[in-house]
Each structure stands twice: as C-alpha cells, then as structure tokens.
C-alpha atoms as a PDB file:
ATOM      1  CA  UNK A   1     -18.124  -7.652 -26.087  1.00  0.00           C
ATOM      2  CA  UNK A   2     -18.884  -6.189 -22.714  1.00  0.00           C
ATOM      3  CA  UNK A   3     -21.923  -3.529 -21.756  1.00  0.00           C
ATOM      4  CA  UNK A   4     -20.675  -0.064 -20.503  1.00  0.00           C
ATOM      5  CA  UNK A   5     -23.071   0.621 -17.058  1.00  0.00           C
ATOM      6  CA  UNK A   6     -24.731   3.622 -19.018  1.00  0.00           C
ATOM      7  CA  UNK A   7     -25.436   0.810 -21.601  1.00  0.00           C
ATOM      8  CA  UNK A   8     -27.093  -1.669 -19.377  1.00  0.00           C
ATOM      9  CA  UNK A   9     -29.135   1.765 -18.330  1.00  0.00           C
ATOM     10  CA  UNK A  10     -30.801   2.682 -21.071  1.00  0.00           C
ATOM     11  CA  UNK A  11     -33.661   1.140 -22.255  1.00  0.00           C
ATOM     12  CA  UNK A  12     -35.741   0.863 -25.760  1.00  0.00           C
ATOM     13  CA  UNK A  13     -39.593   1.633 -25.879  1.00  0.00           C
ATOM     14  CA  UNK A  14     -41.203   0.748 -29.445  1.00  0.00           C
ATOM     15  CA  UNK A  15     -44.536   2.538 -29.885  1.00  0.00           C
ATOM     16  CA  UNK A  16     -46.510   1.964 -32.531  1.00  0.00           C
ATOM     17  CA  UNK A  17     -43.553   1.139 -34.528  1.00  0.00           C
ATOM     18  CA  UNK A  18     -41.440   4.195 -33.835  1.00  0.00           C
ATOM     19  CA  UNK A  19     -38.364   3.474 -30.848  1.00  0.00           C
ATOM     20  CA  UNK A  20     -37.620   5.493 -28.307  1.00  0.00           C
ATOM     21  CA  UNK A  21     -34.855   5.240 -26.368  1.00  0.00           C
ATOM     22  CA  UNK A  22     -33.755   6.460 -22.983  1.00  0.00           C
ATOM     23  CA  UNK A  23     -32.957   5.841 -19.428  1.00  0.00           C
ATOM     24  CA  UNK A  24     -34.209   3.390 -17.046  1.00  0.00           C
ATOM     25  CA  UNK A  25     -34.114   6.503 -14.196  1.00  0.00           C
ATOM     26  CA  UNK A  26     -35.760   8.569 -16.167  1.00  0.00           C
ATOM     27  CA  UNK A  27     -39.001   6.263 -16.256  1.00  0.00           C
ATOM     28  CA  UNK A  28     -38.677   6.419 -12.423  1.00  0.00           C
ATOM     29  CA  UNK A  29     -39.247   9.861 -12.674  1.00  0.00           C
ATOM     30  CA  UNK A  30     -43.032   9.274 -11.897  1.00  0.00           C
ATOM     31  CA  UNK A  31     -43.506   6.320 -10.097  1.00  0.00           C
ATOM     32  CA  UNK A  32     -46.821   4.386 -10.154  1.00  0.00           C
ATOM     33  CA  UNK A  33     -47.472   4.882 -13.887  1.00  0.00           C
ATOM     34  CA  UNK A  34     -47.497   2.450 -16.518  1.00  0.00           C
ATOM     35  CA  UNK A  35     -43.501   3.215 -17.568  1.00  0.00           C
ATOM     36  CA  UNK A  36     -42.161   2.958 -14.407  1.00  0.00           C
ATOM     37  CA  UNK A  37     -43.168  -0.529 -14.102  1.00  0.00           C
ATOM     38  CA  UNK A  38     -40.895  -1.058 -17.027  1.00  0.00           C
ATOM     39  CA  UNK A  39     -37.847  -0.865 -15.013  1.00  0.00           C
ATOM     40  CA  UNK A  40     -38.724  -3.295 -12.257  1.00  0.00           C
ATOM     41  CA  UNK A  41     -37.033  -6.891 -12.594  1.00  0.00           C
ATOM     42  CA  UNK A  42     -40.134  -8.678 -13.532  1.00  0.00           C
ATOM     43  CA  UNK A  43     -41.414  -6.164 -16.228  1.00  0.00           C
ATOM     44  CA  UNK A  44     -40.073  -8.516 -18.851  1.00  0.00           C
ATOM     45  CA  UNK A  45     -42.726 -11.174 -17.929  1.00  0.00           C
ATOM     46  CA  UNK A  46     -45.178  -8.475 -17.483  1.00  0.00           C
ATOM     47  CA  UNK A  47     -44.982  -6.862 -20.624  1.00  0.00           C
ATOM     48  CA  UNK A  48     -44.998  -7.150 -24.596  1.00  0.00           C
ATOM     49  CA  UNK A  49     -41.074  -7.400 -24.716  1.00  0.00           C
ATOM     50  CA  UNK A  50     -38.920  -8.625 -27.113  1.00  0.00           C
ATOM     51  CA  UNK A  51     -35.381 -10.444 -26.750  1.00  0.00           C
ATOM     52  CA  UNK A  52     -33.872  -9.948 -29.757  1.00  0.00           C
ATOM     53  CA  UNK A  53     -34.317  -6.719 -30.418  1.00  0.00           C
ATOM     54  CA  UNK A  54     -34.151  -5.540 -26.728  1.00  0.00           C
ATOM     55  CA  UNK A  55     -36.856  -3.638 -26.757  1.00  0.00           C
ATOM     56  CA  UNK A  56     -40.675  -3.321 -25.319  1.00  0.00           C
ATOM     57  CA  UNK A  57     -43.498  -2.817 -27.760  1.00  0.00           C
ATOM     58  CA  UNK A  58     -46.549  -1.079 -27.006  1.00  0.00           C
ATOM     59  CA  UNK A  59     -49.153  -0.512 -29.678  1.00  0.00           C
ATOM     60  CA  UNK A  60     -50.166   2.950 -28.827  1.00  0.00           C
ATOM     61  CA  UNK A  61     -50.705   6.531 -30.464  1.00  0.00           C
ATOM     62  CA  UNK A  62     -46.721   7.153 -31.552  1.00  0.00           C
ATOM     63  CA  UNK A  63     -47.234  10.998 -32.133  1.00  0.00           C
ATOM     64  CA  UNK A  64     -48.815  11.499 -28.372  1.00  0.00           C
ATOM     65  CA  UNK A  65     -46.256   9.144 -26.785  1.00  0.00           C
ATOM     66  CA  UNK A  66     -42.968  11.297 -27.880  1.00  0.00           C
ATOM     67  CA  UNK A  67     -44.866  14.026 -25.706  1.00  0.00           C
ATOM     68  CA  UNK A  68     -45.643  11.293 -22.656  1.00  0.00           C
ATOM     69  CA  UNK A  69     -41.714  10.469 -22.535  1.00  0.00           C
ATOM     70  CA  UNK A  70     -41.133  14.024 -22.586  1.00  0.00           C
ATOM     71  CA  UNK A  71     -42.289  14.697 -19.529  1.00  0.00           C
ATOM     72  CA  UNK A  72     -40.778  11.769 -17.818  1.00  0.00           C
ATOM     73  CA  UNK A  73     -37.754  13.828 -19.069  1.00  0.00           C
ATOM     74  CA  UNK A  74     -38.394  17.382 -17.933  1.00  0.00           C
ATOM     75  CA  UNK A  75     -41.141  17.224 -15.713  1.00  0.00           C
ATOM     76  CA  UNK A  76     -43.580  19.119 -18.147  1.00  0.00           C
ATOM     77  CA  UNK A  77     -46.621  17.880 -19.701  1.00  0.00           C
ATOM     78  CA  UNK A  78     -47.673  19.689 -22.760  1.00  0.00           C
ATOM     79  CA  UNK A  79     -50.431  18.363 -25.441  1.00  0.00           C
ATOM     80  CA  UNK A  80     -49.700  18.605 -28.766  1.00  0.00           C
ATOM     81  CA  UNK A  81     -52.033  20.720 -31.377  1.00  0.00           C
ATOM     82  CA  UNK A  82     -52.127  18.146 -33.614  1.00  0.00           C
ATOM     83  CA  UNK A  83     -54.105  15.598 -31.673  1.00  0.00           C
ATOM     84  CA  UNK A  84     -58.051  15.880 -30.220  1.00  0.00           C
ATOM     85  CA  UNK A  85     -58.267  16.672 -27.234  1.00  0.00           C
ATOM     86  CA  UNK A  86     -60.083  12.722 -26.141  1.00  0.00           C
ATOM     87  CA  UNK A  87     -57.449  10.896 -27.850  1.00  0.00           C
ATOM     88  CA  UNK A  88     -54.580  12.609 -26.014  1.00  0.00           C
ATOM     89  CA  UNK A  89     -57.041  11.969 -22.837  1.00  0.00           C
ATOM     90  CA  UNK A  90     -56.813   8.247 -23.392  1.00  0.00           C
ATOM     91  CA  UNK A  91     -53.613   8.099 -23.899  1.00  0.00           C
ATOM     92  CA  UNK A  92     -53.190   9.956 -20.673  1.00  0.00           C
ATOM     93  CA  UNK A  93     -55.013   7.096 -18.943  1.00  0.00           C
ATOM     94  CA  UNK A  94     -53.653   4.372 -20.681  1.00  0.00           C
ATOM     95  CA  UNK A  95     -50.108   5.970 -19.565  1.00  0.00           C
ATOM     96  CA  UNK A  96     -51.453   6.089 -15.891  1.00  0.00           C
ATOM     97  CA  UNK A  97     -50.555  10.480 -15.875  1.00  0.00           C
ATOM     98  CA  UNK A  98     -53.211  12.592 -14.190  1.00  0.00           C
ATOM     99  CA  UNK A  99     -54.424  15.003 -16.457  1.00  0.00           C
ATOM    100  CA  UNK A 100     -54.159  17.743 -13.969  1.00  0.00           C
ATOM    101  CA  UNK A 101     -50.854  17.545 -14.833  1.00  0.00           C
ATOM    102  CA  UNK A 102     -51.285  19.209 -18.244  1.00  0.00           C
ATOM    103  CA  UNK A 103     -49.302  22.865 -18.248  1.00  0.00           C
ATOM    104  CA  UNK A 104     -51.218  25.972 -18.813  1.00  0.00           C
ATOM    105  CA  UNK A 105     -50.219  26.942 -21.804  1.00  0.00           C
ATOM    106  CA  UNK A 106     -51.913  23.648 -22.762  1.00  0.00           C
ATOM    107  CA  UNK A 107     -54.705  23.645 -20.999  1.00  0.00           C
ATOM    108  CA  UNK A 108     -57.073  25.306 -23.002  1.00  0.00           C
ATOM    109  CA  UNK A 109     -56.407  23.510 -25.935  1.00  0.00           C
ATOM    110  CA  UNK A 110     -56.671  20.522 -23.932  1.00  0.00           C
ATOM    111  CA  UNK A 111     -60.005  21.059 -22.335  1.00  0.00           C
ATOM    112  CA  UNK A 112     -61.577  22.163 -25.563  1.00  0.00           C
ATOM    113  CA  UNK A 113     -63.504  19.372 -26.604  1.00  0.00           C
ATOM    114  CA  UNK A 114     -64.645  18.708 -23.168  1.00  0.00           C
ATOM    115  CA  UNK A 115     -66.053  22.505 -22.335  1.00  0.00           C
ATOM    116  CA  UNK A 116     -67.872  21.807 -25.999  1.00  0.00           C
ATOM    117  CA  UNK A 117     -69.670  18.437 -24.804  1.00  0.00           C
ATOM    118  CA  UNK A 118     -70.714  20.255 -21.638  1.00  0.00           C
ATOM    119  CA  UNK A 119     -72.106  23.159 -23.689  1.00  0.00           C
ATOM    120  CA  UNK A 120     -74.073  20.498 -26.018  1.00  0.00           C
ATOM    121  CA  UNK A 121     -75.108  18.561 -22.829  1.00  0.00           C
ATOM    122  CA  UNK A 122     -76.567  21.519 -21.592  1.00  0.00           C
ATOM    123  CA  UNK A 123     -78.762  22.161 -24.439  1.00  0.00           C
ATOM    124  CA  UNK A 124     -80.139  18.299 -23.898  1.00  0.00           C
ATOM    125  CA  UNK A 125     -83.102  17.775 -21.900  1.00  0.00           C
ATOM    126  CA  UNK A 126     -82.399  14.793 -19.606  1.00  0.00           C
ATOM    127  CA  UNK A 127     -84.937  11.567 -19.198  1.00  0.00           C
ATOM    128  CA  UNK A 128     -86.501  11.910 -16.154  1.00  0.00           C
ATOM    129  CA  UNK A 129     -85.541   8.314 -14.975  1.00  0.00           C
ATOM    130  CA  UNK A 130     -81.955   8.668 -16.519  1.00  0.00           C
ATOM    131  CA  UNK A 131     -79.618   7.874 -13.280  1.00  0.00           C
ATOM    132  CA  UNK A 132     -76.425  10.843 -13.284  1.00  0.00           C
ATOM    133  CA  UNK A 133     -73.770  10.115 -14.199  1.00  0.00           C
ATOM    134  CA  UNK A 134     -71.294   9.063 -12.430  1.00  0.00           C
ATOM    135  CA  UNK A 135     -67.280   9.098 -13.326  1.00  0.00           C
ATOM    136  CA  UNK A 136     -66.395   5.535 -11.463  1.00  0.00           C
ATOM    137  CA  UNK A 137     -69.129   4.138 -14.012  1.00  0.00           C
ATOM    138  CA  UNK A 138     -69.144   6.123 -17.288  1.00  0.00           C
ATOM    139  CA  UNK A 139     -65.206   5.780 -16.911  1.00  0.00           C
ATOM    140  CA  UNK A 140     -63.195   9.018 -18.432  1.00  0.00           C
ATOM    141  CA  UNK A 141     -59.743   9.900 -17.580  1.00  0.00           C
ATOM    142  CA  UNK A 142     -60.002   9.065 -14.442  1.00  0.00           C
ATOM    143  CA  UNK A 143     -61.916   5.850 -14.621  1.00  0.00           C
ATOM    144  CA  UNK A 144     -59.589   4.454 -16.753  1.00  0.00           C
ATOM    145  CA  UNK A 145     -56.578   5.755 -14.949  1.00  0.00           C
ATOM    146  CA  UNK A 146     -58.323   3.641 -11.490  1.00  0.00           C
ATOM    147  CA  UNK A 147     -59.161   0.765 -14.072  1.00  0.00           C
ATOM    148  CA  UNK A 148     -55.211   0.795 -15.179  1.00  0.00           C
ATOM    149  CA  UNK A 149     -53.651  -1.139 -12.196  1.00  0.00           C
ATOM    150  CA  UNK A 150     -56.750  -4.092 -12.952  1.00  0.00           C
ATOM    151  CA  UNK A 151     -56.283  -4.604 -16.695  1.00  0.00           C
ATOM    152  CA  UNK A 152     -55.792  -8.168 -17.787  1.00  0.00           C
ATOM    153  CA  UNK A 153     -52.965  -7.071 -20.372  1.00  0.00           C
ATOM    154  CA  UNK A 154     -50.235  -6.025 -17.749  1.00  0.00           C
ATOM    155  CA  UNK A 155     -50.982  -7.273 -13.970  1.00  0.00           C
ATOM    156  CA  UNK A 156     -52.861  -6.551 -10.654  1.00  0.00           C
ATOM    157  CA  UNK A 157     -51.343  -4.370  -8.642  1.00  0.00           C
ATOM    158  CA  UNK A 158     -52.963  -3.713  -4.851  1.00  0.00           C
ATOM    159  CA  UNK A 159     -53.798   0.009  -3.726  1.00  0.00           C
ATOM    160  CA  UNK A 160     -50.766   0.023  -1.856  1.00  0.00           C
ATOM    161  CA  UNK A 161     -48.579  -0.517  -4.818  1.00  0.00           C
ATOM    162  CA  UNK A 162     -50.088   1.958  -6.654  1.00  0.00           C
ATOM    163  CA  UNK A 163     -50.123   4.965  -4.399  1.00  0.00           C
ATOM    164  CA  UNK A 164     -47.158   3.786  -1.474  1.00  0.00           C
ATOM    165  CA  UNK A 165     -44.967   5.061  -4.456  1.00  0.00           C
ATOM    166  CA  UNK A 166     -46.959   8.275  -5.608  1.00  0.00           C
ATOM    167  CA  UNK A 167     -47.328   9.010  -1.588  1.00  0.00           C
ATOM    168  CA  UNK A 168     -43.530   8.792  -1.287  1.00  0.00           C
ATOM    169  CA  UNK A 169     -42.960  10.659  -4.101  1.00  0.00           C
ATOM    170  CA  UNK A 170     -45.368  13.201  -3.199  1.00  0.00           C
ATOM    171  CA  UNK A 171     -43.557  13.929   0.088  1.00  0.00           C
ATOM    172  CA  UNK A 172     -39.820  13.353  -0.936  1.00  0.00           C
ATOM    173  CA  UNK A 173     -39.457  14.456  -4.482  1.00  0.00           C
ATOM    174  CA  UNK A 174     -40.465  17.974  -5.154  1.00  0.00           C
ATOM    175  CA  UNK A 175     -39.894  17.819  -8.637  1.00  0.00           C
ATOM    176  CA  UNK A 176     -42.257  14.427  -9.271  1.00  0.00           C
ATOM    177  CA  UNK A 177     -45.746  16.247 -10.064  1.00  0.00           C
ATOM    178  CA  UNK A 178     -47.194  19.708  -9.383  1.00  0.00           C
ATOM    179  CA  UNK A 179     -48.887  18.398  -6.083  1.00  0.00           C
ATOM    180  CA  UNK A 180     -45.363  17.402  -4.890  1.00  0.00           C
ATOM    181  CA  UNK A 181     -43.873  20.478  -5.660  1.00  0.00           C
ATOM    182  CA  UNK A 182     -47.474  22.064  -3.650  1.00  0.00           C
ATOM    183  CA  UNK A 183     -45.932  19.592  -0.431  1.00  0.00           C
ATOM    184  CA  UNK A 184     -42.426  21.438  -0.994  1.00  0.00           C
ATOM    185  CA  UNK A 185     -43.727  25.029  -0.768  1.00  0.00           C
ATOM    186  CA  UNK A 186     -46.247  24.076   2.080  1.00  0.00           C
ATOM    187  CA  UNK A 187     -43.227  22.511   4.266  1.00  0.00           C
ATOM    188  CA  UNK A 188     -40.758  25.840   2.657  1.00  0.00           C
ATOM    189  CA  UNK A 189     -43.611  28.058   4.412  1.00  0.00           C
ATOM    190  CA  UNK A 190     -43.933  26.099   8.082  1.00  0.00           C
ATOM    191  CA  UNK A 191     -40.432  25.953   8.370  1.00  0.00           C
ATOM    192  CA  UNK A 192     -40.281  29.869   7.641  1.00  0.00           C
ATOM    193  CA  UNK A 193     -42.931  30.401  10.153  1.00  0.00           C
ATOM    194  CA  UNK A 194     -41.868  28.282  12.720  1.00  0.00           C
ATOM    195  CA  UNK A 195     -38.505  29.949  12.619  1.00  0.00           C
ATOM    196  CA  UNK A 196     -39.889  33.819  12.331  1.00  0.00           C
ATOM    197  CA  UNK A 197     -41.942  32.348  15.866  1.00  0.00           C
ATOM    198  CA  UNK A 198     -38.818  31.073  17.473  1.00  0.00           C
ATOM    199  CA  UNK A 199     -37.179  34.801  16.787  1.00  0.00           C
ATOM    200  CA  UNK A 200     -40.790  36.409  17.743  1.00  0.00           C
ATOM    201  CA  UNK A 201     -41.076  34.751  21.107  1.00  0.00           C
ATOM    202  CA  UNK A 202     -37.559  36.135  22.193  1.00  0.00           C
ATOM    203  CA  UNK A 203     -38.575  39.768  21.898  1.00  0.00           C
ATOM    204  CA  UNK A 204     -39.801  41.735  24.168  1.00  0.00           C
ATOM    205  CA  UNK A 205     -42.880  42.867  22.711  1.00  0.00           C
ATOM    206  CA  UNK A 206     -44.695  39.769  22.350  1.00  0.00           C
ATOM    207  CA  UNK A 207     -43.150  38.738  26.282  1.00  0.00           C
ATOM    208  CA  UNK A 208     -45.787  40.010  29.232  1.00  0.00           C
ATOM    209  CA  UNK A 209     -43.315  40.294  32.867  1.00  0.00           C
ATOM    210  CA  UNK A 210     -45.533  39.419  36.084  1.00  0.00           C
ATOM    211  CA  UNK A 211     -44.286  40.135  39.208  1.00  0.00           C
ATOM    212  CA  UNK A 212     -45.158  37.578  41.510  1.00  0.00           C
ATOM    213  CA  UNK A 213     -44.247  37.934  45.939  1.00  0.00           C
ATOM    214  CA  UNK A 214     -43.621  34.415  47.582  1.00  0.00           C
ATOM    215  CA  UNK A 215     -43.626  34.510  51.032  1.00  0.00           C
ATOM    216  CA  UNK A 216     -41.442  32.140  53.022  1.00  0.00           C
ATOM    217  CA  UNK A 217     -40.295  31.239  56.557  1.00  0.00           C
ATOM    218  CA  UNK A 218     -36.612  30.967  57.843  1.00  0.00           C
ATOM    219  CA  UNK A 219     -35.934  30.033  61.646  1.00  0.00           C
ATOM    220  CA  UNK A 220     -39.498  31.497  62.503  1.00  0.00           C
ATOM    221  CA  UNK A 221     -39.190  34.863  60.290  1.00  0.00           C
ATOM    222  CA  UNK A 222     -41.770  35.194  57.500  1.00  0.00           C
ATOM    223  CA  UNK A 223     -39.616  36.892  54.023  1.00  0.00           C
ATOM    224  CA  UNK A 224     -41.416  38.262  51.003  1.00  0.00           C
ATOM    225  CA  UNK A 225     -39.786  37.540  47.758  1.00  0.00           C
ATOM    226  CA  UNK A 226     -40.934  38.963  44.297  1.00  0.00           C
ATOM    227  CA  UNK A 227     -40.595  36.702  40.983  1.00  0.00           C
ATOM    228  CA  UNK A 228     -40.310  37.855  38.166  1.00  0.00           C
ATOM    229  CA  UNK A 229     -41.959  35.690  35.970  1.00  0.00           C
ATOM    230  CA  UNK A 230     -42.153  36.235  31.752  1.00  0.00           C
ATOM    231  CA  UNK A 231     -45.194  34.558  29.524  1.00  0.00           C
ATOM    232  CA  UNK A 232     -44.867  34.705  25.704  1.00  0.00           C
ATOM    233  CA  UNK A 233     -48.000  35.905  23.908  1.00  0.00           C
ATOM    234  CA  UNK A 234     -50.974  32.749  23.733  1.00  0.00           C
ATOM    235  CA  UNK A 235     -50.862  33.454  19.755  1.00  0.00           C
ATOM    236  CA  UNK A 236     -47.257  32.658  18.942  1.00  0.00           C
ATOM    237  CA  UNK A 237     -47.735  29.386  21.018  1.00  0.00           C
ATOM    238  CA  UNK A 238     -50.762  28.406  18.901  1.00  0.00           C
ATOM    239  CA  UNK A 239     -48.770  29.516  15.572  1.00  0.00           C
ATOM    240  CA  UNK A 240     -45.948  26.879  17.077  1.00  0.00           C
ATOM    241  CA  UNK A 241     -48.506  24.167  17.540  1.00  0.00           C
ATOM    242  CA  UNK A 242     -49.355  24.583  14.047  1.00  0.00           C
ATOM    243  CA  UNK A 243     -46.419  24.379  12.585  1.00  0.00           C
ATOM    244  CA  UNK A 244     -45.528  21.435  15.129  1.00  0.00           C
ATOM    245  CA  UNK A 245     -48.533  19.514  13.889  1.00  0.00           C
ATOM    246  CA  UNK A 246     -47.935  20.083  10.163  1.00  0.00           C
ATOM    247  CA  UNK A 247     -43.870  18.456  10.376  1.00  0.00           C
ATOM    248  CA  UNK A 248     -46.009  15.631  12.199  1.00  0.00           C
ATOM    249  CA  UNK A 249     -48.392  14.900  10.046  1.00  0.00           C
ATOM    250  CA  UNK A 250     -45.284  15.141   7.218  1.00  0.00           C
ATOM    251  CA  UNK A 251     -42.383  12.872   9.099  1.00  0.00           C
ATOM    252  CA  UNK A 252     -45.605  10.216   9.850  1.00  0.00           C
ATOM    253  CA  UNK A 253     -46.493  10.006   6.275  1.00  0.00           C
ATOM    254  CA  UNK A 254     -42.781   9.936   5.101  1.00  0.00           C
ATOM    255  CA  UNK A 255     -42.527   6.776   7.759  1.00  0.00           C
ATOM    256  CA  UNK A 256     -45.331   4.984   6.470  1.00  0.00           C
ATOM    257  CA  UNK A 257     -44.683   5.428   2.609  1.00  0.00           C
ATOM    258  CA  UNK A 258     -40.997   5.272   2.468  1.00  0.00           C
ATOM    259  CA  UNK A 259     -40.260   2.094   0.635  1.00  0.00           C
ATOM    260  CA  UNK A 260     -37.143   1.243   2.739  1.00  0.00           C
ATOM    261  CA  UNK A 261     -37.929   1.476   6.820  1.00  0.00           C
ATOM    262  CA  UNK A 262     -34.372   0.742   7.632  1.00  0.00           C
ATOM    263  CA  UNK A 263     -32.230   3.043   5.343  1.00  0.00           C
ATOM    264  CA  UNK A 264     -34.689   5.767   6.425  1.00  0.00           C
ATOM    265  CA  UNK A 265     -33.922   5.368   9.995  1.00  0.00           C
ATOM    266  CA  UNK A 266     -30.385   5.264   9.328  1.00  0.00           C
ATOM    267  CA  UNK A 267     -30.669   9.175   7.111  1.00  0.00           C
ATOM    268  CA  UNK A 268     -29.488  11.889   9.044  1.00  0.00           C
ATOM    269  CA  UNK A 269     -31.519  14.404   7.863  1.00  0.00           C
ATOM    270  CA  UNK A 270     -34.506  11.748   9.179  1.00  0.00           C
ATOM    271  CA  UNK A 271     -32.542  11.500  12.589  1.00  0.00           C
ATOM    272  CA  UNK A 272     -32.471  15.818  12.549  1.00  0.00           C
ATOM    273  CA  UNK A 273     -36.482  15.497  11.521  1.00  0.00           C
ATOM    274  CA  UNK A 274     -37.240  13.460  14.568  1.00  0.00           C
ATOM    275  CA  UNK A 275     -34.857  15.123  17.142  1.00  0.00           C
ATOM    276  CA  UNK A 276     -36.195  18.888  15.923  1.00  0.00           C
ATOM    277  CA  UNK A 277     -39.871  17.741  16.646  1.00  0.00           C
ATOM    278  CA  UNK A 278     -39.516  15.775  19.704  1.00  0.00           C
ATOM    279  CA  UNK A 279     -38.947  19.102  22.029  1.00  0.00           C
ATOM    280  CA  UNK A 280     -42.580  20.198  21.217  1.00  0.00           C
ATOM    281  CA  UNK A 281     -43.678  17.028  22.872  1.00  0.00           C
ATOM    282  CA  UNK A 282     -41.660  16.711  25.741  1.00  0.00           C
ATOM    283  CA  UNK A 283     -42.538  20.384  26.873  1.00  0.00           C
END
C-alpha cells in the first residue's frame, strides 16, 4: 500500500493522551518553537516518538494544547477560561510562544492572576537585604521560554538557531507573529512615503529656480550666460534618506537571516530590492 504526498504530510501529536493530527507546514507556521522542531529530519531522535503508532507523545496539559495548535493554524492565540492563568503561562513556555502573543480579547483574563500577585506584593513589606528580583533568575514566562532551547529532554540549540529563524520570519512572513505583521506595516508605510517624495520632489512648489550668469571667453570676447539651475527642498531629501536607510537596514537583515544565501540571490523580487536601493548610493 502506497502513501498519498498529503499522507506523508501530516503528522500525529499525542498530548497527554489525546491525538492531534495535522500538517507538517502548519507546525512551520512559527518557526523556533518547540513544534516546529518536530518537522525537521532528526526530530525523531530528538523527541518522545513512537514507531508503531506514528506518532509523538508529549506529556503536557491536553485541554491548553488544542488551543497551542490552534494558533499554529490561524495565527491567533486565545486562552481558554477554563484554565489559570500560570498554568496556561507554562504551557506557553514549555511550547516556546511569547506570551505577548495572547489576543486582546484574552488578555485580561490572561493577566489576571498576575495583576493579583502584584497587588498582594504590594501590600508586602520587603527585607531590607532581599536582592530584586530579577526575571533571568526567578524564571517566569520568559525565563523558561530562554531556558527552552537548553533543556536536557529535547537538545541544545545555539542562539543562532533559535532566533536566525524567528529573525527571518520576522522580516519575510507577515503573517508569523504580531511583531512580523508590525515589520509589514512599517515597510507598507516607507514605501508609501518614499513614493509620495518621489511625486513631491517633481512639483514645483517644493523646487527653488536660481539663476546663475557664467561668464566665458571665445576668440578674446568675454559672454555672459545665465543658468538656470533648480534645488528640491532640503526636507524631502532628508525624508528620502530616511526611507533609504530603513529598506537598508531591512534588505541587510533579510541577507543575514535568510536560511538559503543562494536561492535568495537568485529571487527577483531580491534582485528589484537591491537594484531600487543602489541609486541612493551612487548619487
């Protein structure tokens, strides 16, 4: 019996005895986090997977989880009502998802228990040689989502595994996380701007026409010319730099986090990127 390709796609997730199944593209959704890494070649080694069955176990919260895969699926993290608000927060940074990512409509629920420990700590009168504390060593969220790539249960992964895809992601898939989509609107705006400039800096009202006389000799006889010469307003040229500097700093970072230098170079729209900005440079 032979696997259809949409077959060999999918793949089975058992948490805490419930399985879930879905799509191996749909885990690459949000690269970096725990899921993702399910889909790489070696993630069989890696993780608590089993053969016979097909699937990989993970003994987790199974309610929360359904609502972790969900927004691998559609991009939207909400918390469910039926959980605390810490347990949902570890499972958040077992999962390796930024809690920022949590949608508004959740938010408050989310952030309930939290606002009442500050409003209990605030009430506490602290020792006078108690040190502060300090996130990266009381741990939270996000202690445990920078302890996630150095626990002994999955593998090491280096800072640049961890982030080259989230920074690639971050500039080349709006739709990844809420600071990606941020990127999209930032580079939507600069491109507006840098276009209303171009139109700008052919009208007349923001061009300033000097008349300049050069004086020149032919066969001993001194002429007077006059030059017309046209300057675009100083303003419009530091709105340009700007926007120049901005596409920059975004084509640079695109360079050095793309995970493939060669089939980058070899995109047109990359080729159009580098050819649009160039001019700025050369002038």
């Amino acid at each position: 019996m032979t696997c259809s390709a949409s077959d060999s796609e999918k793949i089975v997730i058992n948490c805490g005895g419930i399985r879930h199944e879905t799509y191996r593209s749909t885990l690459k959704t949000l690269p970096g986090t725990r899921l993702s890494w399910l889909t790489e070649p070696d993630a069989f080694s890696n993780f608590d997977y089993d053969p016979k069955s097909d699937e990989f176990f993970f003994d987790r919260h199974p309610a929360t989880f359904a609502f972790i895969l969900n927004y691998y699926r559609t991009g939207k993290l909400h918390c469910p009502n039926n959980v605390c608000g810490p347990l949902f927060e570890e499972e958040l940074a077992f999962w390796g998802i930024d809690e920022t990512d949590v949608e508004a409509c959740c938010w408050m629920n989310y952030r309930q228990h939290r606002d009442a420990e500050e409003a209990l700590d605030s009430f506490e009168t602290p020792e006078p040689d108690a040190p502060e504390d300090d996130p990266a060593l009381t741990g939270g969220a996000d202690g445990d989502l920078k302890r996630l790539c150095m626990q002994e249960d999955g593998r090491r992964a280096t800072w640049w595994q961890v982030w080259q895809p989230r920074m690639w992601a971050l500039f080349e898939d709006p739709y990844s996380s809420k600071y990606a989509r941020y990127v999209a609107f930032g580079s939507l705006f600069f491109i507006l701007l840098s276009i209303s400039t171009f139109c700008l800096e052919t009208h007349e009202a923001f061009n300033t026409i000097y008349n300049k006389t050069e004086t020149f000799t032919i066969d001993n006889v001194t002429h007077d010319e006059i030059v017309y010469e046209v300057v675009t307003d100083g303003w419009l040229t530091y709105v340009e730099g700007v926007c120049v500097i901005w596409f920059t700093i975004e084509v640079m970072a695109r360079v050095v986090f793309c995970p493939d230098k060669a089939e980058f170079f070899r995109s047109t729209l990359n080729i159009i990127d580098f050819v649009a900005i160039l001019p700025f440079y050369l002038e």
